[in-house]
Protein backbone atom coordinates (compact mmCIF):
# COMPACT_ATOMS: atom_id res chain seq x y z
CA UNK A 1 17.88 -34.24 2.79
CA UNK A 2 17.66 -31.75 5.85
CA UNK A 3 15.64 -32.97 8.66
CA UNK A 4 14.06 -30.07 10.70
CA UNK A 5 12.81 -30.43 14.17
CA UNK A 6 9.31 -30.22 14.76
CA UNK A 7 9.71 -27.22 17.44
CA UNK A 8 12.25 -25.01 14.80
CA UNK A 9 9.67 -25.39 12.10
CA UNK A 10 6.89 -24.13 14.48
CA UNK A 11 9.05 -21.19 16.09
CA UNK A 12 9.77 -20.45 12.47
CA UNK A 13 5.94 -20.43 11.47
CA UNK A 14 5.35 -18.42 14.49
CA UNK A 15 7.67 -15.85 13.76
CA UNK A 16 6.41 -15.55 9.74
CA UNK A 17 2.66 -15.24 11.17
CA UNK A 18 3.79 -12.45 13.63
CA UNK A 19 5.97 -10.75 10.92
CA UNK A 20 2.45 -10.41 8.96
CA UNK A 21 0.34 -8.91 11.57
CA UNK A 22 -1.28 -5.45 11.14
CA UNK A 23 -1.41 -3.46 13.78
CA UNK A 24 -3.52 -0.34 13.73
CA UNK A 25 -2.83 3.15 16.29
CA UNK A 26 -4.98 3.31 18.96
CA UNK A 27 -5.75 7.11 17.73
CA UNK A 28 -7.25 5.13 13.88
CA UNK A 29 -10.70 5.51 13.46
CA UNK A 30 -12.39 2.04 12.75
CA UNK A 31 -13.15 1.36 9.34
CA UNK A 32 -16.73 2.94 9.05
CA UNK A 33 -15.79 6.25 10.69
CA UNK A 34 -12.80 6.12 8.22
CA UNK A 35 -14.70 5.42 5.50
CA UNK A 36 -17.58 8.18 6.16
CA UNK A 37 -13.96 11.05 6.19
CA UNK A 38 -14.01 9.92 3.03
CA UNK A 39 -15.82 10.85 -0.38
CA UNK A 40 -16.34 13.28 -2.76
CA UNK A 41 -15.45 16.70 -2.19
CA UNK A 42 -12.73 16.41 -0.25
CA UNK A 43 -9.06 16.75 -1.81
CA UNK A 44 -6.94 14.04 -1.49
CA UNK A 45 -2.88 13.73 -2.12
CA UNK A 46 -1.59 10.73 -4.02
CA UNK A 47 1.91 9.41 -3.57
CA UNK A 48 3.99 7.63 -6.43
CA UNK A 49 7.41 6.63 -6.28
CA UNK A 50 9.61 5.07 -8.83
CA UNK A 51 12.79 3.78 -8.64
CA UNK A 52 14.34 4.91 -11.17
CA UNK A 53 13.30 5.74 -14.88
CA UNK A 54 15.87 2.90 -16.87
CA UNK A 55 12.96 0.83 -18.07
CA UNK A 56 10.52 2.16 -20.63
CA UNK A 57 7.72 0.80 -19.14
CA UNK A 58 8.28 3.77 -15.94
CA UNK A 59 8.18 6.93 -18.81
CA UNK A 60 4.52 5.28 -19.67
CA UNK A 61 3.28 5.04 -15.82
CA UNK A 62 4.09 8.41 -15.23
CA UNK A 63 2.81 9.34 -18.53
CA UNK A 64 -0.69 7.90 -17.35
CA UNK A 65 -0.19 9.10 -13.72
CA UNK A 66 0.14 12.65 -14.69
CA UNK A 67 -2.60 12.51 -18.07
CA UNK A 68 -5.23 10.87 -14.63
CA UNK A 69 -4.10 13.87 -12.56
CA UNK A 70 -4.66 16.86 -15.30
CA UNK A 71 -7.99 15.19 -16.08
CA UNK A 72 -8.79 15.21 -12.02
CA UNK A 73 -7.75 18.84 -11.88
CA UNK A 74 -9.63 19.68 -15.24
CA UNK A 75 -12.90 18.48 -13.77
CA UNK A 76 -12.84 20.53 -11.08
């Protein structure tokens, strides 16, 4: 059994809690003035991105993807 030393485990901790920190632009709105740019009637692009199409499970979530988008566009 491998016997780590207290300071590698905590320089090793430190570095995975830094890895996950968010940081936002100084030019982002905060999150209420973000959230009142958003709403309805305003048009919004969607991204999706496969990586390939080898598993049948893809065909059906772009099936859906593009049946949710023609009903978006329909109601408008």
């Amino acid at each position: 059994m491998h016997r780590f030393s207290r300071p590698a485990l905590l320089a090793v901790t430190a570095l995975a809690l830094a890895a996950c920190s968010v940081e936002q632009p100084e030019s982002a709105p905060p999150g209420d003035a973000a959230a009142a740019e958003c709403g309805p009637g305003r048009d919004y692009l969607i991204g999706m991105s496969q990586a390939n199409n080898a598993e049948p499970y893809r065909e059906v979530m772009n099936t859906d993807v593009e049946t949710a988008a023609a009903a978006v566009d329909a109601s408008r």
